[in-house]
PDB file of N, CA and C in Angstrom:
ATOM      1  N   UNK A   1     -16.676 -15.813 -32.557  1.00  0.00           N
ATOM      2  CA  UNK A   1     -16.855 -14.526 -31.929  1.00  0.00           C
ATOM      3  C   UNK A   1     -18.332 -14.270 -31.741  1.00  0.00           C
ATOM      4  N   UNK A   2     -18.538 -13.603 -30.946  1.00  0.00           N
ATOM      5  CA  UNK A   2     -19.982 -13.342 -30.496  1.00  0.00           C
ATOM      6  C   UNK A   2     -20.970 -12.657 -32.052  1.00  0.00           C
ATOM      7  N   UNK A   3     -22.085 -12.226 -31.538  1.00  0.00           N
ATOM      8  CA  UNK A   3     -22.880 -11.613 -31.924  1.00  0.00           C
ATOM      9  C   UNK A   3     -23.327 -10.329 -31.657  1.00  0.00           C
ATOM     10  N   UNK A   4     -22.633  -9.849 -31.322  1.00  0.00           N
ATOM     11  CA  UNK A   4     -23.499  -8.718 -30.428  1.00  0.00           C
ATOM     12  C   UNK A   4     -23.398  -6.836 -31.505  1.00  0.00           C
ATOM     13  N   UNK A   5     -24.263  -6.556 -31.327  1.00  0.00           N
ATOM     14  CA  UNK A   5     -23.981  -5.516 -32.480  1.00  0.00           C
ATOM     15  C   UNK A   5     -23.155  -4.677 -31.923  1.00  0.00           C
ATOM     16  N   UNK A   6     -22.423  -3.692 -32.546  1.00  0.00           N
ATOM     17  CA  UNK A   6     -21.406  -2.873 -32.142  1.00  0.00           C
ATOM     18  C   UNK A   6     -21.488  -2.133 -31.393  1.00  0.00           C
ATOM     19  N   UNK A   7     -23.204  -1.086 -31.509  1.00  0.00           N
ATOM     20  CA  UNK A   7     -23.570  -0.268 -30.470  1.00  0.00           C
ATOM     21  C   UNK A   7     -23.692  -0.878 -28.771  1.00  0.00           C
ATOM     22  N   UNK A   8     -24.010  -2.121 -28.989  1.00  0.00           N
ATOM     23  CA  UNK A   8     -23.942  -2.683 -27.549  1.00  0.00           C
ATOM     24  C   UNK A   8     -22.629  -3.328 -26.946  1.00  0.00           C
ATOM     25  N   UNK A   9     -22.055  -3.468 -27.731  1.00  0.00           N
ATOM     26  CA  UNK A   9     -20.423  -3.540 -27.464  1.00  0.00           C
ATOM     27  C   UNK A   9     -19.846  -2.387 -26.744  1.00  0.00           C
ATOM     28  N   UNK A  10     -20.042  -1.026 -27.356  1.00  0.00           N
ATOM     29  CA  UNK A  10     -19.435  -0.088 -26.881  1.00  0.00           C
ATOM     30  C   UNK A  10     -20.309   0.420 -25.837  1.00  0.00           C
ATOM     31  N   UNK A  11     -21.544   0.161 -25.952  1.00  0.00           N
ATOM     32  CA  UNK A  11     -22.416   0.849 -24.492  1.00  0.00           C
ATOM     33  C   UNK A  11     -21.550   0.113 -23.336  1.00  0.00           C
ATOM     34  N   UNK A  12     -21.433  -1.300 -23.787  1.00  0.00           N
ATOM     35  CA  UNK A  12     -21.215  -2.106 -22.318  1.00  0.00           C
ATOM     36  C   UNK A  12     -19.770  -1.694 -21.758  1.00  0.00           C
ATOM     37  N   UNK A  13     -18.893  -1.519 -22.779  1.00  0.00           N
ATOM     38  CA  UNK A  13     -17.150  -0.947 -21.981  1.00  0.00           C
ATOM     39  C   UNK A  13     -17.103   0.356 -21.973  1.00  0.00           C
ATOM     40  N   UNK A  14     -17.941   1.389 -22.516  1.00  0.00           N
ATOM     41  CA  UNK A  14     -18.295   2.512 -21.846  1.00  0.00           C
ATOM     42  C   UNK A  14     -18.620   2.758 -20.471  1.00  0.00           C
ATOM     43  N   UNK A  15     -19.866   1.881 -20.165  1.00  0.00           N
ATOM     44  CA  UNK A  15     -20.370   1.437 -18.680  1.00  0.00           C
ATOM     45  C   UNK A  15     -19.189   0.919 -18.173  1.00  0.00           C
ATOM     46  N   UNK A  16     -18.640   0.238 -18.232  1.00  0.00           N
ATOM     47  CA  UNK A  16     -17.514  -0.809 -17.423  1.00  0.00           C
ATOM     48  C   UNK A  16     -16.169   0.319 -17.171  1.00  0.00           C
ATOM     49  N   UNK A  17     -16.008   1.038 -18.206  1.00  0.00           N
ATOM     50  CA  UNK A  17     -15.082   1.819 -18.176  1.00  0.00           C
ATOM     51  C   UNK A  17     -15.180   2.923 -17.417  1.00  0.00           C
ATOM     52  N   UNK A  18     -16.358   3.361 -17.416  1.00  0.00           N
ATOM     53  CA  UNK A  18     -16.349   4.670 -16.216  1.00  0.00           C
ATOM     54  C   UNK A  18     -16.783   4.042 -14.493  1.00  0.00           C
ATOM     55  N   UNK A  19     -17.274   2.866 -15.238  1.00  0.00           N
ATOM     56  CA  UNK A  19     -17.501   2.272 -13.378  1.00  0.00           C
ATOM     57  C   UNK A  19     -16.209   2.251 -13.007  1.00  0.00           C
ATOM     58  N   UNK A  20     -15.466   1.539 -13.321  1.00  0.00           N
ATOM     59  CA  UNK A  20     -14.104   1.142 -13.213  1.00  0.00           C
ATOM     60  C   UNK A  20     -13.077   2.540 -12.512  1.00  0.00           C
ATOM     61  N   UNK A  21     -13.328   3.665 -13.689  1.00  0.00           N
ATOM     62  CA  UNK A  21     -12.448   5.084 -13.716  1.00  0.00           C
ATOM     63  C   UNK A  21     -12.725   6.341 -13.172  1.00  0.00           C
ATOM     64  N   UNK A  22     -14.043   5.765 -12.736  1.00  0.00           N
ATOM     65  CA  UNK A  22     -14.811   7.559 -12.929  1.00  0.00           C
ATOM     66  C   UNK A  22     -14.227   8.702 -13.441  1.00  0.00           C
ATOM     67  N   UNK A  23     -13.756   8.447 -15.013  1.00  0.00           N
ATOM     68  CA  UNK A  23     -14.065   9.219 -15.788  1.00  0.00           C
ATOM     69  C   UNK A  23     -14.284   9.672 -16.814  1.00  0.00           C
ATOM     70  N   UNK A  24     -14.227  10.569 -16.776  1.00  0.00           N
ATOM     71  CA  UNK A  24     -16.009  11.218 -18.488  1.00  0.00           C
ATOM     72  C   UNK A  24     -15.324  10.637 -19.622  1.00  0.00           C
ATOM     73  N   UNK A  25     -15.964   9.922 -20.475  1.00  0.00           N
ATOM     74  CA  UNK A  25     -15.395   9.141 -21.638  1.00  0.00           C
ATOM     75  C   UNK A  25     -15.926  10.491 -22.488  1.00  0.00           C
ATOM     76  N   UNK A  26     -14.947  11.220 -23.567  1.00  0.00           N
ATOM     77  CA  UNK A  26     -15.624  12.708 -24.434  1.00  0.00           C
ATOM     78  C   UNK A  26     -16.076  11.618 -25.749  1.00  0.00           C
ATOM     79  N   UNK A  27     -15.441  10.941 -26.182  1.00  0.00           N
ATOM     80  CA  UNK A  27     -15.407  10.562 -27.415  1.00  0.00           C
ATOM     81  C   UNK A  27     -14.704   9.390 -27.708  1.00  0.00           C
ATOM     82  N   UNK A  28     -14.971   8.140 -28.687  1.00  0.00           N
ATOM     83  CA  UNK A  28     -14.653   6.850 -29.075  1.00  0.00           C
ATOM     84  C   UNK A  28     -13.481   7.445 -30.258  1.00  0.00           C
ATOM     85  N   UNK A  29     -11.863   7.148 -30.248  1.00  0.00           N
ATOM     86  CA  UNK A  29     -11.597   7.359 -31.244  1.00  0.00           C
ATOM     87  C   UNK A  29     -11.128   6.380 -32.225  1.00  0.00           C
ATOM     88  N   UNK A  30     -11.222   5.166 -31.597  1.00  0.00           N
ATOM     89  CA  UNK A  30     -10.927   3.833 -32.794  1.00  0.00           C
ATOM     90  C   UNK A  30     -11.740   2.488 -32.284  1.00  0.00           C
ATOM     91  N   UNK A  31     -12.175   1.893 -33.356  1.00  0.00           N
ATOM     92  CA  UNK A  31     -12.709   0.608 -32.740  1.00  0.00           C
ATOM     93  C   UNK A  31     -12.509   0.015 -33.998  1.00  0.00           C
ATOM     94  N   UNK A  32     -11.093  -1.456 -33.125  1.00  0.00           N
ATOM     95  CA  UNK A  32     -10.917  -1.887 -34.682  1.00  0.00           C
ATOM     96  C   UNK A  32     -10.572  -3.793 -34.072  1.00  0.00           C
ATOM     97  N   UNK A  33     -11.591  -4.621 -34.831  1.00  0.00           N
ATOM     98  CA  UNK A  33     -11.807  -6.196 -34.120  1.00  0.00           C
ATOM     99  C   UNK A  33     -10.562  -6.620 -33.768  1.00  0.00           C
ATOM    100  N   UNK A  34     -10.551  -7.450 -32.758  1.00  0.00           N
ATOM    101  CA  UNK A  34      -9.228  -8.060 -32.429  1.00  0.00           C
ATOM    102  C   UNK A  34      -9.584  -9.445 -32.491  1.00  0.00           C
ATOM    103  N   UNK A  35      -8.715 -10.448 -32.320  1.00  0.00           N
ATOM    104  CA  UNK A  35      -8.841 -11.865 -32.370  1.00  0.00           C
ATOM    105  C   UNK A  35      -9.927 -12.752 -31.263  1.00  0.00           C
ATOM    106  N   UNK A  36      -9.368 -11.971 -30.606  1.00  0.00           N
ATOM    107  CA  UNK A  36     -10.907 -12.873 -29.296  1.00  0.00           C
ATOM    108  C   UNK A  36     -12.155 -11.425 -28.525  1.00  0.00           C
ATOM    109  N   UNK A  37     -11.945 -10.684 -29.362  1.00  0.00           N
ATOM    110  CA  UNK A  37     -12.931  -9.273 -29.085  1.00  0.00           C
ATOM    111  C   UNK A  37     -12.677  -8.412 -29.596  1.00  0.00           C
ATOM    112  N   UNK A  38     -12.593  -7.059 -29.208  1.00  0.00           N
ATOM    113  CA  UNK A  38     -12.365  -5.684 -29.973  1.00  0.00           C
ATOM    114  C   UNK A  38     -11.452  -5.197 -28.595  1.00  0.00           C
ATOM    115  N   UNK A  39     -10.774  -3.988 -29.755  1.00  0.00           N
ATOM    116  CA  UNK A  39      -9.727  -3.051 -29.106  1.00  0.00           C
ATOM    117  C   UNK A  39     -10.532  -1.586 -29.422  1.00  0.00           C
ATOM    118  N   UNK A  40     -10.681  -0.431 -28.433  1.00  0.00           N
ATOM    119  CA  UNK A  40     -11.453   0.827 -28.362  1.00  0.00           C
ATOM    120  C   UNK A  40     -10.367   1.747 -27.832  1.00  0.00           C
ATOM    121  N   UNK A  41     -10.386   2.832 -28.492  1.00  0.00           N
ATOM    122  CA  UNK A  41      -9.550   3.643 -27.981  1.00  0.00           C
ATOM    123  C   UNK A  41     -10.692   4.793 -27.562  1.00  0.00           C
ATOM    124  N   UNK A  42     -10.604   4.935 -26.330  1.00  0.00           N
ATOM    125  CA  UNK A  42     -11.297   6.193 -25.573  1.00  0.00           C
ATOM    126  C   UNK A  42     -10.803   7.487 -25.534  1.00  0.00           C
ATOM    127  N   UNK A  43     -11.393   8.650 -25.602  1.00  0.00           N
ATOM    128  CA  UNK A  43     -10.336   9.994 -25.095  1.00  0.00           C
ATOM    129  C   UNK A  43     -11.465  10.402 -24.087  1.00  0.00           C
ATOM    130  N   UNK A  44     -10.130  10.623 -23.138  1.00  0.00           N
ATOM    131  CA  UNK A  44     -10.975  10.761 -22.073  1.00  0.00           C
ATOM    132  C   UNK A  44     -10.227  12.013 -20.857  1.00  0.00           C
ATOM    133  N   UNK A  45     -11.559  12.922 -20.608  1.00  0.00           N
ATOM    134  CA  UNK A  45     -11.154  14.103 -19.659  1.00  0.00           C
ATOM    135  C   UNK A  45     -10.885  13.721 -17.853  1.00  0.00           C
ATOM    136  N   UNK A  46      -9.596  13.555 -17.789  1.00  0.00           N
ATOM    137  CA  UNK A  46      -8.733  13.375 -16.754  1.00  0.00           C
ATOM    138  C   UNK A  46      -8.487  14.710 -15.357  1.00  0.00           C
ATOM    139  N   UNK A  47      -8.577  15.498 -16.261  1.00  0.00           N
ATOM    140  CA  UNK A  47      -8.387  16.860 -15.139  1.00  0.00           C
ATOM    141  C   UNK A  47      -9.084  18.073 -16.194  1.00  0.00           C
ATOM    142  N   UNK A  48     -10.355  18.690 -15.181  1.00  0.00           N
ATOM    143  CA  UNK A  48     -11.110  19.968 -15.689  1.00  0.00           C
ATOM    144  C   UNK A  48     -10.080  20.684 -15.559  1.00  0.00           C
ATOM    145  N   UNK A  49     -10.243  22.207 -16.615  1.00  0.00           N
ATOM    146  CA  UNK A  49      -9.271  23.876 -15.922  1.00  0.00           C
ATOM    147  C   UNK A  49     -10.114  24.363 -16.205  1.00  0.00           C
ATOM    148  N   UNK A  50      -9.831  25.619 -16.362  1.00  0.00           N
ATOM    149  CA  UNK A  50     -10.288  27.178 -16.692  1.00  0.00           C
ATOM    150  C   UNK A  50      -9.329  27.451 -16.885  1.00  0.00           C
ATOM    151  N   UNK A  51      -8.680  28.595 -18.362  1.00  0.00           N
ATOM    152  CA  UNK A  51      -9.831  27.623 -19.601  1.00  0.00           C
ATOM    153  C   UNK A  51      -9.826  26.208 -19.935  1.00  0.00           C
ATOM    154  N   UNK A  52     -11.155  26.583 -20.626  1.00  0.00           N
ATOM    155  CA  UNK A  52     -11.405  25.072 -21.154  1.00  0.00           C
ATOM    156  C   UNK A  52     -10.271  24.170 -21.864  1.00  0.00           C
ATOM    157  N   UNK A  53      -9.549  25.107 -22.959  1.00  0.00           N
ATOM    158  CA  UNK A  53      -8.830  24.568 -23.710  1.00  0.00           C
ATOM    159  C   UNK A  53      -6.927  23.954 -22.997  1.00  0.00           C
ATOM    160  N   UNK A  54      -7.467  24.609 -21.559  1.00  0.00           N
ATOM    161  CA  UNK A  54      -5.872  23.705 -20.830  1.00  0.00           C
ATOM    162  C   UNK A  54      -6.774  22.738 -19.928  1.00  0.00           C
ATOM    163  N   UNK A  55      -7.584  22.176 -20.053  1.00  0.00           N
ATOM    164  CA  UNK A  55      -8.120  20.826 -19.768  1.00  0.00           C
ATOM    165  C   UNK A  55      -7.068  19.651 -19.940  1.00  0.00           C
ATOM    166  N   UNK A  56      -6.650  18.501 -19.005  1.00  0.00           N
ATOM    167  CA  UNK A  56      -5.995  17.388 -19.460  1.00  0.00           C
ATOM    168  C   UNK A  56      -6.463  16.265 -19.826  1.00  0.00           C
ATOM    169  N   UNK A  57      -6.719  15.861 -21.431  1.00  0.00           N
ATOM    170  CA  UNK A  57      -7.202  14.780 -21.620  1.00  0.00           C
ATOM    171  C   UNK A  57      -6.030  13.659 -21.361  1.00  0.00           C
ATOM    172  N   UNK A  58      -6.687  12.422 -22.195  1.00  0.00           N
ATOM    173  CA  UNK A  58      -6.309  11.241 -21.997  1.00  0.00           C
ATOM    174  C   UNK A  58      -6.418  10.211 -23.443  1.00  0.00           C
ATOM    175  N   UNK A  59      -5.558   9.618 -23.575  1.00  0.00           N
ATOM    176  CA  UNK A  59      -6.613   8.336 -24.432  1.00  0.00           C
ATOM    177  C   UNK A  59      -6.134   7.103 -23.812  1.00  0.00           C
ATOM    178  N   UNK A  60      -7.308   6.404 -23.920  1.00  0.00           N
ATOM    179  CA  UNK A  60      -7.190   5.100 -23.326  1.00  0.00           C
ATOM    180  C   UNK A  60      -7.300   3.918 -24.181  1.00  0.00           C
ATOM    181  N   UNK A  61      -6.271   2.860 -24.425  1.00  0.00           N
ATOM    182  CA  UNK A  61      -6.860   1.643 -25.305  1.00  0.00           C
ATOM    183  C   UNK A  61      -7.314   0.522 -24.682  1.00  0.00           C
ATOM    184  N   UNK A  62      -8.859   0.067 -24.463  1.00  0.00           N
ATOM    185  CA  UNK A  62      -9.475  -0.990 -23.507  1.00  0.00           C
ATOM    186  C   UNK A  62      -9.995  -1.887 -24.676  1.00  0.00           C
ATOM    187  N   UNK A  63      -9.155  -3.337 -23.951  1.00  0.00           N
ATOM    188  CA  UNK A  63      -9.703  -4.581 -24.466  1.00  0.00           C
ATOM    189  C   UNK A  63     -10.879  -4.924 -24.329  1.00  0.00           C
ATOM    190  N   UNK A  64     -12.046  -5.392 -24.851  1.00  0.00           N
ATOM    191  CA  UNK A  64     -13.037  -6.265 -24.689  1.00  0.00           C
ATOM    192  C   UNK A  64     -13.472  -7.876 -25.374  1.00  0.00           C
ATOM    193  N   UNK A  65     -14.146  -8.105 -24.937  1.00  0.00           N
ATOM    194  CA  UNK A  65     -14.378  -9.287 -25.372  1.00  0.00           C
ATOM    195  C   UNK A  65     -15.024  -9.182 -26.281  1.00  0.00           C
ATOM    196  N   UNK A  66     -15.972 -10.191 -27.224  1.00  0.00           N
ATOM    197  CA  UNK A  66     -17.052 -10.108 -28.224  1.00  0.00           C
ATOM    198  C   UNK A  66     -18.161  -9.585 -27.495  1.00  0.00           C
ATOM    199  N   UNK A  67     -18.255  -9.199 -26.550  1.00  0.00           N
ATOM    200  CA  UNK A  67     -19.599  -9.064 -25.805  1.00  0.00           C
ATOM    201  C   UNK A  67     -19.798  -7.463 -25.394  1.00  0.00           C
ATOM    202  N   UNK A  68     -17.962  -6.868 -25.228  1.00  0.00           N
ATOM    203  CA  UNK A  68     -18.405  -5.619 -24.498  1.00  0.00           C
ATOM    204  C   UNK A  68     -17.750  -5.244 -23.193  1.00  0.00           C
ATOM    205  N   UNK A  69     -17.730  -6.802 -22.266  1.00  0.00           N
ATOM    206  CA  UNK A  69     -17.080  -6.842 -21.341  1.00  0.00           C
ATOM    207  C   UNK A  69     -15.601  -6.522 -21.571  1.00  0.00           C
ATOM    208  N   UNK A  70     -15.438  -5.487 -20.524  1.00  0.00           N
ATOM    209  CA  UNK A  70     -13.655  -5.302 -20.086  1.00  0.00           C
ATOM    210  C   UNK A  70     -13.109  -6.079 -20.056  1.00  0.00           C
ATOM    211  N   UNK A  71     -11.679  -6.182 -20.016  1.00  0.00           N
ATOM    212  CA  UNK A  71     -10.881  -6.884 -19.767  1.00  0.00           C
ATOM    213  C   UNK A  71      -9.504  -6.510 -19.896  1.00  0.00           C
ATOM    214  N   UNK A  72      -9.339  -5.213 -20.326  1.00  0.00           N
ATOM    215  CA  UNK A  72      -8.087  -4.563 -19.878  1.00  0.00           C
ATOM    216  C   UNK A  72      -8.003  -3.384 -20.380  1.00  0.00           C
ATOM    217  N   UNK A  73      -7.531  -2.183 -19.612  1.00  0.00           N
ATOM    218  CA  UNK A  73      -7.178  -1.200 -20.375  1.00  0.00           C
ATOM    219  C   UNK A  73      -5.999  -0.295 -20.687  1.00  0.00           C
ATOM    220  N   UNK A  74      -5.143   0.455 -20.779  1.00  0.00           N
ATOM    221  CA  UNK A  74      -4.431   1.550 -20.381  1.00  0.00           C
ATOM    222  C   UNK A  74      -4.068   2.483 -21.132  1.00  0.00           C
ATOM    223  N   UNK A  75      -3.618   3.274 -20.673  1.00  0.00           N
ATOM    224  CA  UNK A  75      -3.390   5.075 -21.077  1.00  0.00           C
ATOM    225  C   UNK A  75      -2.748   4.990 -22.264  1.00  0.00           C
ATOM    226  N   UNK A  76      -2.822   5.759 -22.955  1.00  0.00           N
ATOM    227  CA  UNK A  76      -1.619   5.358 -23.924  1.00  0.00           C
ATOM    228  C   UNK A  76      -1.028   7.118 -24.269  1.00  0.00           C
ATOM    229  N   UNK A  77      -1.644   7.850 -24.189  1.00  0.00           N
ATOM    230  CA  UNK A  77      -0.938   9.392 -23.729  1.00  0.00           C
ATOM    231  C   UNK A  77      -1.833  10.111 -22.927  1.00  0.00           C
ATOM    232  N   UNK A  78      -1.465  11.312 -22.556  1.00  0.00           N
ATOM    233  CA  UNK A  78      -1.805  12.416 -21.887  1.00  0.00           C
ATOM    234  C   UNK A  78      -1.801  14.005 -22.896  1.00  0.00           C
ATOM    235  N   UNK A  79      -2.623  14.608 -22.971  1.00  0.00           N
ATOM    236  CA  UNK A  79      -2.265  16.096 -24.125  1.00  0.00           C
ATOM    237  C   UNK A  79      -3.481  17.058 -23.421  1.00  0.00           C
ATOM    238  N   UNK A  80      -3.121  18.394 -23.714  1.00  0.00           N
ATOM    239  CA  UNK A  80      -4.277  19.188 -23.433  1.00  0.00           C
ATOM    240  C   UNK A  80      -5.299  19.141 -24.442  1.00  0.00           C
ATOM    241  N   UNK A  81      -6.407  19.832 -24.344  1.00  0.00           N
ATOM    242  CA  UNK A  81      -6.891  19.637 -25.424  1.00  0.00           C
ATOM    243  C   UNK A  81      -6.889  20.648 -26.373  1.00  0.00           C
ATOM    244  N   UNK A  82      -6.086  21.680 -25.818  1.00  0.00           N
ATOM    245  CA  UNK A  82      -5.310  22.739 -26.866  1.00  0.00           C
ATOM    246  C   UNK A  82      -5.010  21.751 -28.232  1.00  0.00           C
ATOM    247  N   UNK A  83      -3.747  20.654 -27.370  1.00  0.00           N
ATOM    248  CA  UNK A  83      -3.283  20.306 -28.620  1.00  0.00           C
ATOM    249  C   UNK A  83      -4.343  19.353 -29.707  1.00  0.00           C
ATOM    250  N   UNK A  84      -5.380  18.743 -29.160  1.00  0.00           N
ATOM    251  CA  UNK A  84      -6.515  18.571 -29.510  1.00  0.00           C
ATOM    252  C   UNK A  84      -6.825  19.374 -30.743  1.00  0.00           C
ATOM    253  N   UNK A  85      -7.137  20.439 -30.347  1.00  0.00           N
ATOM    254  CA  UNK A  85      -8.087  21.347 -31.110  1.00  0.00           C
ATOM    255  C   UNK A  85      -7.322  21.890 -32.549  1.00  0.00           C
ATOM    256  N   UNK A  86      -5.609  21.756 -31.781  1.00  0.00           N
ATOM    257  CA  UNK A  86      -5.039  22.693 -33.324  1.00  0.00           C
ATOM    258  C   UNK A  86      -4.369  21.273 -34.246  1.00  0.00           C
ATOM    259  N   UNK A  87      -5.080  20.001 -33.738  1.00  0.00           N
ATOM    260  CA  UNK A  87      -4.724  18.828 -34.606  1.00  0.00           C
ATOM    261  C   UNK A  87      -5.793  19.168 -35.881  1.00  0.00           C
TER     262      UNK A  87
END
């Protein structure tokens, strides 16, 4: 497996991930090694409102390699961030 330190792991599928999505990554909520790279779970704001708190997030789980590079991702739910907030 590579070398690459963690912070540059996640800069690089951060970058890759919003090139890819255009959109706003809020927060990293798991990063845990996988066999040929890492697995990242993103939460990520899908649709603005007014109010804030009926916003539609997202989380996303994207594969990378040892390096950072993408290589796959997908949704894995949808929630407001109401339900967010009273977790």
């Amino acid at each position: 497996m590579g070398s690459e330190p963690l912070g540059d792991v996640l800069a690089r599928a951060l970058q890759s991930f919003g090139e890819l999505t255009s959109l706003p990554v809020e927060s990293v909520s798991r990063v845990e090694r996988a066999e040929d790279g890492w697995q990242v779970n993103f939460e990520v704001l899908e649709l603005e409102r007014v109010p804030r708190l009926s916003d539609l997030l997202a989380s996303y789980e994207v594969d990378v390699d040892p390096s950072g590079n993408l290589r796959a991702f997908r949704r894995l739910r949808r929630y407001l961030r109401k339900q967010q907030e009273d977790a």
